[in-house]
N, C-alpha and C. Protein backbone atom coordinates (compact mmCIF):
# COMPACT_ATOMS: atom_id res chain seq x y z
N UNK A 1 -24.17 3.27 -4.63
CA UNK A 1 -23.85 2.72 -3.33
C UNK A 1 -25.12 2.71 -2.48
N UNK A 2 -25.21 1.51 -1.42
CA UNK A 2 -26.79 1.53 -0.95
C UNK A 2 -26.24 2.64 0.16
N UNK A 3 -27.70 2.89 0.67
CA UNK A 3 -27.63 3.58 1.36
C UNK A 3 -27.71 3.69 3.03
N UNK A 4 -27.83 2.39 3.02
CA UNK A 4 -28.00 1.58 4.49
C UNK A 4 -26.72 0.92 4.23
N UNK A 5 -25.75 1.34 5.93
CA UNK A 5 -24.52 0.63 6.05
C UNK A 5 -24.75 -0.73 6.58
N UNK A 6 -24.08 -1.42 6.55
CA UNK A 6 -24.62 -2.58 7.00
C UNK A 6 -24.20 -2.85 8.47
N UNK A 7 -24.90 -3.76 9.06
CA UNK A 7 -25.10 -3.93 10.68
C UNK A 7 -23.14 -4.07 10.96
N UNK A 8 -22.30 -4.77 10.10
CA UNK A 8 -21.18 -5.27 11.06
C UNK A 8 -19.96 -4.12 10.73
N UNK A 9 -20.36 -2.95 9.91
CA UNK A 9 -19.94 -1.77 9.41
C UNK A 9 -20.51 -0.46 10.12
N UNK A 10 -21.20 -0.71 11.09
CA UNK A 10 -22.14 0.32 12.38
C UNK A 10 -21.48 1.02 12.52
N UNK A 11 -19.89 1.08 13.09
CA UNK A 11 -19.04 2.07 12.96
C UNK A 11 -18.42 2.93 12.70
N UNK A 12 -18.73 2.76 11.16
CA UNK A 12 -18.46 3.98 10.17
C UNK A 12 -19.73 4.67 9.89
N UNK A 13 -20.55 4.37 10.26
CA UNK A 13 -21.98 4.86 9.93
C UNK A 13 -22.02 6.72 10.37
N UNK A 14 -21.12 6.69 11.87
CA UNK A 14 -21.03 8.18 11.71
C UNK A 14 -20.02 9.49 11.17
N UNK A 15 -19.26 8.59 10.86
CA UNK A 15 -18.31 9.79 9.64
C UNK A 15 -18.75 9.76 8.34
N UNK A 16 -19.91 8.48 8.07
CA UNK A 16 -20.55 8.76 6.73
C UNK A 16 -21.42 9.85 6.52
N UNK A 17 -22.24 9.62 7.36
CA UNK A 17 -23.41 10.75 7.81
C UNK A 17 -22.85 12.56 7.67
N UNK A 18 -21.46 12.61 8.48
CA UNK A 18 -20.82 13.45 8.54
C UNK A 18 -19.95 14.25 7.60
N UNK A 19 -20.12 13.06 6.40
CA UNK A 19 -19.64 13.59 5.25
C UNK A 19 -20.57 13.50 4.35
N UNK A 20 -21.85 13.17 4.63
CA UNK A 20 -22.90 13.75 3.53
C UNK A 20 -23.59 14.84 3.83
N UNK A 21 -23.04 15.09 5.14
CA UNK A 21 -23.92 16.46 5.11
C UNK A 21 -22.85 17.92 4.97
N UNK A 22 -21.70 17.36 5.10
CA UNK A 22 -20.78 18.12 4.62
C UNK A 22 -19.78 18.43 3.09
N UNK A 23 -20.78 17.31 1.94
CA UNK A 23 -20.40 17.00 0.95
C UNK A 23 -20.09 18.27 -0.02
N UNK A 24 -21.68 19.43 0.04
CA UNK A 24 -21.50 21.04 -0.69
C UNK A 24 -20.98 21.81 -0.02
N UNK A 25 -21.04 21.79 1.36
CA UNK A 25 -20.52 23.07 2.17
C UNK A 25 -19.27 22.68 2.17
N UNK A 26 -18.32 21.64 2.60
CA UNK A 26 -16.68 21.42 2.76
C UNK A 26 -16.25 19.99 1.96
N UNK A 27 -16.51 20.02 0.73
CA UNK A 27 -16.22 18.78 -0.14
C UNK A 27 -14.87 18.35 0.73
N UNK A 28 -13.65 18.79 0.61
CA UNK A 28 -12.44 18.68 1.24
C UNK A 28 -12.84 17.16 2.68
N UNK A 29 -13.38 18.15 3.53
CA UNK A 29 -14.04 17.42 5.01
C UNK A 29 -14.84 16.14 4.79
N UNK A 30 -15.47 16.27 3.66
CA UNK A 30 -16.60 15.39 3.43
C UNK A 30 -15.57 14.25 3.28
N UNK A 31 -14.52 14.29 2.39
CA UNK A 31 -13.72 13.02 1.33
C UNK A 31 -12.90 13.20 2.71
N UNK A 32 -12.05 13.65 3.78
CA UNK A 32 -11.40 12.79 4.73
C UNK A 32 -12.64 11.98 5.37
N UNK A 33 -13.45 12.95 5.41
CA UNK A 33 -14.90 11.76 5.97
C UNK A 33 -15.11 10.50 5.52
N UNK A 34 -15.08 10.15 4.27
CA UNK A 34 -15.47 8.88 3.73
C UNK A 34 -13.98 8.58 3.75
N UNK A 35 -12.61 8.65 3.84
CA UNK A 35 -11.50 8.47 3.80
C UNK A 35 -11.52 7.73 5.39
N UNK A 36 -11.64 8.76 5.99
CA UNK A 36 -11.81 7.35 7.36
C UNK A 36 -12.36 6.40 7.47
N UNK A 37 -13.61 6.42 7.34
CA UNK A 37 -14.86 5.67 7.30
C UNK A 37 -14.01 4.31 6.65
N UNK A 38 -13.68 4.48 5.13
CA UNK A 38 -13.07 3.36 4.49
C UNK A 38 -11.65 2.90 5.42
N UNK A 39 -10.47 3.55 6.17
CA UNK A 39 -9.93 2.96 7.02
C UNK A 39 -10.25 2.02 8.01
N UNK A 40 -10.93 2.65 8.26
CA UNK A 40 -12.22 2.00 9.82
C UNK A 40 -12.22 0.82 9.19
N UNK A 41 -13.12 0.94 8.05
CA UNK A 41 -14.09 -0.36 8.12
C UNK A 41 -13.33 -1.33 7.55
N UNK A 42 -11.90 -1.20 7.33
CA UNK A 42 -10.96 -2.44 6.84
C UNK A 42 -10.40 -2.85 8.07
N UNK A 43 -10.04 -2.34 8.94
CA UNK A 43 -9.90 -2.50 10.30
C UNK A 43 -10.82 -3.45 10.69
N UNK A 44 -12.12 -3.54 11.23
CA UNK A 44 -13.23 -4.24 11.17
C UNK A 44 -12.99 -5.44 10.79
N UNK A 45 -12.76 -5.89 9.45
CA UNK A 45 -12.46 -7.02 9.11
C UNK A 45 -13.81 -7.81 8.74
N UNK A 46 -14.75 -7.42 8.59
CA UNK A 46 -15.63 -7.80 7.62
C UNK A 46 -15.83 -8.85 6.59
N UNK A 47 -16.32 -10.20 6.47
CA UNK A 47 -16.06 -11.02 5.24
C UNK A 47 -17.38 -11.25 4.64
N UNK A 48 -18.93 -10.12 5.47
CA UNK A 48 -20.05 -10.47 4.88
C UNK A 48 -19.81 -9.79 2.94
N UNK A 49 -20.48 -10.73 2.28
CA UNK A 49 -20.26 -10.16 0.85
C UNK A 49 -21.32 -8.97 0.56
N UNK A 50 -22.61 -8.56 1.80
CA UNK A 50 -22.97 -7.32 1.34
C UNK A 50 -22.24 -6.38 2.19
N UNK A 51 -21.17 -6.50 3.17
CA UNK A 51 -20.25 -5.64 3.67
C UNK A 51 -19.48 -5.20 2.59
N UNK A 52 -18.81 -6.34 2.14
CA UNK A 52 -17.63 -5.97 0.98
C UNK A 52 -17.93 -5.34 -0.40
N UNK A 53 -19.50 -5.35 -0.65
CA UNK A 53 -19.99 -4.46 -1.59
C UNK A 53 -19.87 -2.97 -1.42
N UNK A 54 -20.62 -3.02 -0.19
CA UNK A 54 -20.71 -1.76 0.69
C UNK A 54 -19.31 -0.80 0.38
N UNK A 55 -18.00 -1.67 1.46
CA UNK A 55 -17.13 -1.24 1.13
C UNK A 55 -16.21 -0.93 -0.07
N UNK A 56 -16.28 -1.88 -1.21
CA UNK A 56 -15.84 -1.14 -2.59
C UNK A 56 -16.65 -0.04 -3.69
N UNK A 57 -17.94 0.17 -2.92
CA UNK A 57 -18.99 0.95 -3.49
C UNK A 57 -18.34 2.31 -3.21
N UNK A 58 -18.04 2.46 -1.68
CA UNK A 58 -17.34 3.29 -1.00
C UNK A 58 -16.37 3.67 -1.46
N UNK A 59 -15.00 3.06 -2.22
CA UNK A 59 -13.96 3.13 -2.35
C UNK A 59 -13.99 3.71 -3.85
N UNK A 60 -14.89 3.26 -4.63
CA UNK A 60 -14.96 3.98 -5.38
C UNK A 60 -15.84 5.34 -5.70
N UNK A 61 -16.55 5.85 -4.62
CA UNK A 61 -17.15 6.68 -4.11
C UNK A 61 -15.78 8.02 -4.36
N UNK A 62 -15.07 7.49 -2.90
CA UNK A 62 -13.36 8.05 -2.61
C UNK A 62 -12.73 8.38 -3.84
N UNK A 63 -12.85 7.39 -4.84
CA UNK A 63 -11.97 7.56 -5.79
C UNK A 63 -12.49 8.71 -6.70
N UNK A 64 -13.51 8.31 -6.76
CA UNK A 64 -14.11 9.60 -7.63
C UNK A 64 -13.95 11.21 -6.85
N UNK A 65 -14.42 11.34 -5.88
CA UNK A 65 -14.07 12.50 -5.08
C UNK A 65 -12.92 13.44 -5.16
N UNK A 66 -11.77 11.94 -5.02
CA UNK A 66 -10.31 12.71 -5.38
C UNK A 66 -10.14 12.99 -6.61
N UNK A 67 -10.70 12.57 -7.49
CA UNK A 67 -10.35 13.29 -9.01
C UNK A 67 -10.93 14.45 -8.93
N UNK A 68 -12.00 14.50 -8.31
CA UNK A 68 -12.93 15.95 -8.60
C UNK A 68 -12.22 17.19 -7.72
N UNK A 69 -11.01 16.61 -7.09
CA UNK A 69 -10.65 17.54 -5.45
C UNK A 69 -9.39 17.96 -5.89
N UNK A 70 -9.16 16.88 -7.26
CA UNK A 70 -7.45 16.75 -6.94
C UNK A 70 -6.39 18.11 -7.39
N UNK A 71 -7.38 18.86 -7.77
CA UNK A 71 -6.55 20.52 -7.38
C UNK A 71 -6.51 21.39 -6.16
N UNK A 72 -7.07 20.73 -5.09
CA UNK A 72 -7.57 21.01 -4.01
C UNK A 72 -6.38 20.48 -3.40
N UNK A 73 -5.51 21.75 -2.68
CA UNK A 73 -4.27 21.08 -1.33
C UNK A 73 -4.74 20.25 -0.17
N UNK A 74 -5.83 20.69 -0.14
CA UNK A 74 -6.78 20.22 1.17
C UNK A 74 -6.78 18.32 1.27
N UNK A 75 -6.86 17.83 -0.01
CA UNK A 75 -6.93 16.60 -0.49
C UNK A 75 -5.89 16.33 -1.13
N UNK A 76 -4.87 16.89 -2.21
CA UNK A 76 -3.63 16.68 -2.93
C UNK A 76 -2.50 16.94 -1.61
N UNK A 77 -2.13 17.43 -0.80
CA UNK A 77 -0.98 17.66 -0.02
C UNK A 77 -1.40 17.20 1.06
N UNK A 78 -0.41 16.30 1.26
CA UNK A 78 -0.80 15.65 2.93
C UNK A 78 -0.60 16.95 4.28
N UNK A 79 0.07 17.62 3.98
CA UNK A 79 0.25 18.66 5.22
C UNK A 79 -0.64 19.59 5.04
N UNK A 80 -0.53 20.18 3.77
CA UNK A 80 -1.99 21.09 3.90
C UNK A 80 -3.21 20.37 4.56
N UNK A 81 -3.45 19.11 3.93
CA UNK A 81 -4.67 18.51 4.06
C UNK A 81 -4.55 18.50 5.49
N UNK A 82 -4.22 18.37 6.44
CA UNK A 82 -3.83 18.12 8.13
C UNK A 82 -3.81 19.34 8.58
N UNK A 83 -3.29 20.38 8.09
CA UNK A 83 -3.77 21.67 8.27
C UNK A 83 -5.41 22.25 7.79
N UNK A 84 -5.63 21.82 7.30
CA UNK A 84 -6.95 21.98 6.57
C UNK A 84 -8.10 21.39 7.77
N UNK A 85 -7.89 20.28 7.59
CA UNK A 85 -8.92 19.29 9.34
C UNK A 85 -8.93 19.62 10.31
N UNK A 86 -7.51 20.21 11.11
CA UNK A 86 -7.02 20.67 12.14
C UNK A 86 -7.92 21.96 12.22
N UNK A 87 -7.56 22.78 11.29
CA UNK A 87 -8.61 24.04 11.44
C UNK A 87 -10.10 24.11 11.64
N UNK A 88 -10.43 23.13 10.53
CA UNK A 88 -11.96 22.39 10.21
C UNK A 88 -12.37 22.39 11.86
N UNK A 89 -11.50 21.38 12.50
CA UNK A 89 -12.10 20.37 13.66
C UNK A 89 -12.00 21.37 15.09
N UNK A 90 -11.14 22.55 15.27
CA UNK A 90 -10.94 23.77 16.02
C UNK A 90 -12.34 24.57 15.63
N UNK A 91 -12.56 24.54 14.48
CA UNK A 91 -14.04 25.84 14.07
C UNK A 91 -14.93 25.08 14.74
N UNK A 92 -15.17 23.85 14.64
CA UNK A 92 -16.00 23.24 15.25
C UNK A 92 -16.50 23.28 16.90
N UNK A 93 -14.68 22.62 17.01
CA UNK A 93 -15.22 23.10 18.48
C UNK A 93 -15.08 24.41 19.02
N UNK A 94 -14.92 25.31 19.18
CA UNK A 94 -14.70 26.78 19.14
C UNK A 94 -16.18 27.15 19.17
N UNK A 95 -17.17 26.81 17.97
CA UNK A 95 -18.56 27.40 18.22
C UNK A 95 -18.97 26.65 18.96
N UNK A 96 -18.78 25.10 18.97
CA UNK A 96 -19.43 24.42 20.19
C UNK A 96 -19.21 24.97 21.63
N UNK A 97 -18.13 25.44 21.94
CA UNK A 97 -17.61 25.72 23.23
C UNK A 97 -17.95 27.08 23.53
N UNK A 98 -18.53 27.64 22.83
CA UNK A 98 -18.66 29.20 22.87
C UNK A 98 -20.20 29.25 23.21
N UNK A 99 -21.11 28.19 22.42
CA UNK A 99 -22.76 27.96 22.64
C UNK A 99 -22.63 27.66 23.80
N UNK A 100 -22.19 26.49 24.17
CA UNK A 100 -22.18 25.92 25.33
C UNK A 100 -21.56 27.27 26.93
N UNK A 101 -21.23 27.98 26.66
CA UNK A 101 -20.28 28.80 27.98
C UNK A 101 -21.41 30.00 27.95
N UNK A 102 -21.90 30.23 27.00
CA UNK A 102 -23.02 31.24 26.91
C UNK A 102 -24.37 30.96 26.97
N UNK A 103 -24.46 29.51 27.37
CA UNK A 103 -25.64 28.62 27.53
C UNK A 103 -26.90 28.88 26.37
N UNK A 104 -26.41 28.89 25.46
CA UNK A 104 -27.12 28.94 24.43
C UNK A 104 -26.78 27.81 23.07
N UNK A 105 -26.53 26.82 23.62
CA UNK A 105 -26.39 25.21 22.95
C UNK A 105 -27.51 25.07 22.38
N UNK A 106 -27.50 24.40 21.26
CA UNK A 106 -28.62 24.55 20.06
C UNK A 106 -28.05 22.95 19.02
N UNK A 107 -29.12 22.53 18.15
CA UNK A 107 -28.68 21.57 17.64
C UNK A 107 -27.52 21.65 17.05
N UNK A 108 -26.74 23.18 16.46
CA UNK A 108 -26.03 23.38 15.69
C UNK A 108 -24.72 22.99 16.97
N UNK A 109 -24.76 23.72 17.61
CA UNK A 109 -23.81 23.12 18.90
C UNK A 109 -23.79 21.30 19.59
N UNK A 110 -25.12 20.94 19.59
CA UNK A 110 -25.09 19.46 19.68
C UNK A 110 -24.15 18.62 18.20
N UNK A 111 -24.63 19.62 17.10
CA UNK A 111 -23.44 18.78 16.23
C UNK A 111 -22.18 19.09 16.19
N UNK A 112 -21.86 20.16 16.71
CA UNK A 112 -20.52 20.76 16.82
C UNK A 112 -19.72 19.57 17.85
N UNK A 113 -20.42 19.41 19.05
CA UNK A 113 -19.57 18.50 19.53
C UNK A 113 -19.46 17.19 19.25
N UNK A 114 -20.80 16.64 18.77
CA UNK A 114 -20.31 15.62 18.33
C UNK A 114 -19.55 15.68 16.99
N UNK A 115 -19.33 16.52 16.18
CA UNK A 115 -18.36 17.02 14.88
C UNK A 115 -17.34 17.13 15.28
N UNK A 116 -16.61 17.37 16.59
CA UNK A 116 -15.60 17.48 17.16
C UNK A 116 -15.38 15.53 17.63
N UNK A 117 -15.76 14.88 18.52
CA UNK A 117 -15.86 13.65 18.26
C UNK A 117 -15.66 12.87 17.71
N UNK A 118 -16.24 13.42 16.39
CA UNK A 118 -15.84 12.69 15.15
C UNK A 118 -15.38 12.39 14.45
N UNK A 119 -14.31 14.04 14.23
CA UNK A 119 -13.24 14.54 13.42
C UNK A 119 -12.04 13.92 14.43
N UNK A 120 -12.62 13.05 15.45
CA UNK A 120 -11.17 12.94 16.67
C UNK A 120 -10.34 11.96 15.88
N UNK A 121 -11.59 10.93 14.94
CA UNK A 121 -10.72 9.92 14.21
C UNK A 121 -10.04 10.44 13.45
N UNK A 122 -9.88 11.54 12.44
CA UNK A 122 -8.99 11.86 11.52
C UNK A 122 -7.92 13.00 12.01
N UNK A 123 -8.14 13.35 13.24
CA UNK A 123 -6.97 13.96 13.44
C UNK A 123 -6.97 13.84 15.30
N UNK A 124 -5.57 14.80 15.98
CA UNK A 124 -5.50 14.33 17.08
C UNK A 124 -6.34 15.50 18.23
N UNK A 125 -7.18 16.16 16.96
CA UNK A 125 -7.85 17.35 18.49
C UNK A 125 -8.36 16.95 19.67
N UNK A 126 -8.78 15.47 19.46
CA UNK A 126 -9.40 14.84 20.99
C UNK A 126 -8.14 14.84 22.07
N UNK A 127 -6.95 15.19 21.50
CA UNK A 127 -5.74 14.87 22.32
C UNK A 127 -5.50 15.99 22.99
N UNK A 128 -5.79 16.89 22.19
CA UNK A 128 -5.77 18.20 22.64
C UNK A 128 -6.57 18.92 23.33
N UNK A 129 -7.50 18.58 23.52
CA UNK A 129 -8.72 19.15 24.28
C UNK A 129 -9.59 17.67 24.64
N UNK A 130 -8.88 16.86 25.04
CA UNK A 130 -9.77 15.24 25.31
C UNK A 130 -11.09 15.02 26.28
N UNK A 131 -10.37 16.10 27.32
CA UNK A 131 -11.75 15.93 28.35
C UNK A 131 -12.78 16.75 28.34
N UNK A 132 -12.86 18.03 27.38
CA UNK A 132 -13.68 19.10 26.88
C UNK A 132 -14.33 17.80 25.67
N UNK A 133 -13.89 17.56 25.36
CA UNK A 133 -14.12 16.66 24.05
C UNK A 133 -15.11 15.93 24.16
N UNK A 134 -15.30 14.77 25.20
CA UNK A 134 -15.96 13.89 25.49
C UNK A 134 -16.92 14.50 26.48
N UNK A 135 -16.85 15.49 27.35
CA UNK A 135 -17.35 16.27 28.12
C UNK A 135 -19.07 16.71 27.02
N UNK A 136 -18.50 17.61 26.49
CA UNK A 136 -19.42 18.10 25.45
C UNK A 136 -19.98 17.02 24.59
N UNK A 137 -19.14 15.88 24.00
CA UNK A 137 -20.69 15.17 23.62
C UNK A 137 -21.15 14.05 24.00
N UNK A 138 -21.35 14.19 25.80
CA UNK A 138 -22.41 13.62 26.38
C UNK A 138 -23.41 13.94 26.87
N UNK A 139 -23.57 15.44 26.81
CA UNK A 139 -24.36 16.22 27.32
C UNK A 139 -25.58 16.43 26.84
N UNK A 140 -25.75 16.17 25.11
CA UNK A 140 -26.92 16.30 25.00
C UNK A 140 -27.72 14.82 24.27
C-alpha cells in the first residue's frame, strides 16, 4: 500500500497515522484505526482510480489484521471491542487532562489530546467530555 494518502482522501490521513503508530503497542486500536479510516473514506465518495487503489490496498490491509486479531475480543466481539476503545480513548484522555491541570503538557499530552479527537470518530467520548475535548486540542 503507498504510503502517501491521496489529496481527496486528506481525511483519513489522521486515524492512519494513528494507527501506525499504534500498530505494536495496541494492534486492537491500530485495526479500529484503519477500520475507520476505511469507513470515512467510502463516505467521501472518491472516483479518482489512485484513490480507489489506495482504498482497496487499505481494505486489504484490514483484512489481514483481522485474521491476525481474530482471537482477540477486542476485534472478534463487537461489545468487548467498544469496551476495549472506550477504555483506550478515557486512558488517553485521563493522561492528557492530568498533564495539562499540572501544567506539565508535553508532546506525549499534545498527542493525547489530539488521540482523544481522534478516537471521537470511533466512539462517542467526544460526547462525553465534548468541550474538554476540543478545548485540549486546540491548544497546542
Amino acid at each position: 500500500m503507498a504510503s502517501t494518502v491521496p489529496l481527496d482522501l486528506k481525511p483519513i490521513a489522521p486515524y492512519l497515522a494513528r494507527a501506525n503508530e499504534l500498530n505494536k503497542a495496541d494492534p486492537p486500536i491500530a485495526y479500529w484505526c484503519n477500520y475507520y479510516a476505511v469507513q470515512l473514506a467510502m463516505t467521501l465518495g472518491s472516483q479518482a482510480p489512485e484513490s480507489n487503489a489506495f482504498l482497496f490496498a487499505l481494505m486489504d490491509k484490514l483484512e489481514l489484521m483481522k485474521a491476525e486479531l481474530a482471537d482477540n475480543d477486542a476485534v472478534a466481539d463487537d461489545a468487548a471491542a467498544s469496551a476495549y476503545v472506550e477504555n483506550f480513548a478515557l486512558k488517553v484522555f485521563n493522561q492528557a487532562d492530568n498533564e495539562d491541570r499540572t501544567g506539565k503538557a508535553t508532546s506525549l499530552g499534545v498527542g493525547g489530546s489530539w488521540g482523544l479527537h481522534l478516537l471521537g470518530g470511533l466512539m462517542s467520548i467526544a460526547a462525553t467530555h465534548p468541550k474538554t475535548a476540543r478545548w485540549g486540542s486546540t491548544l497546542y
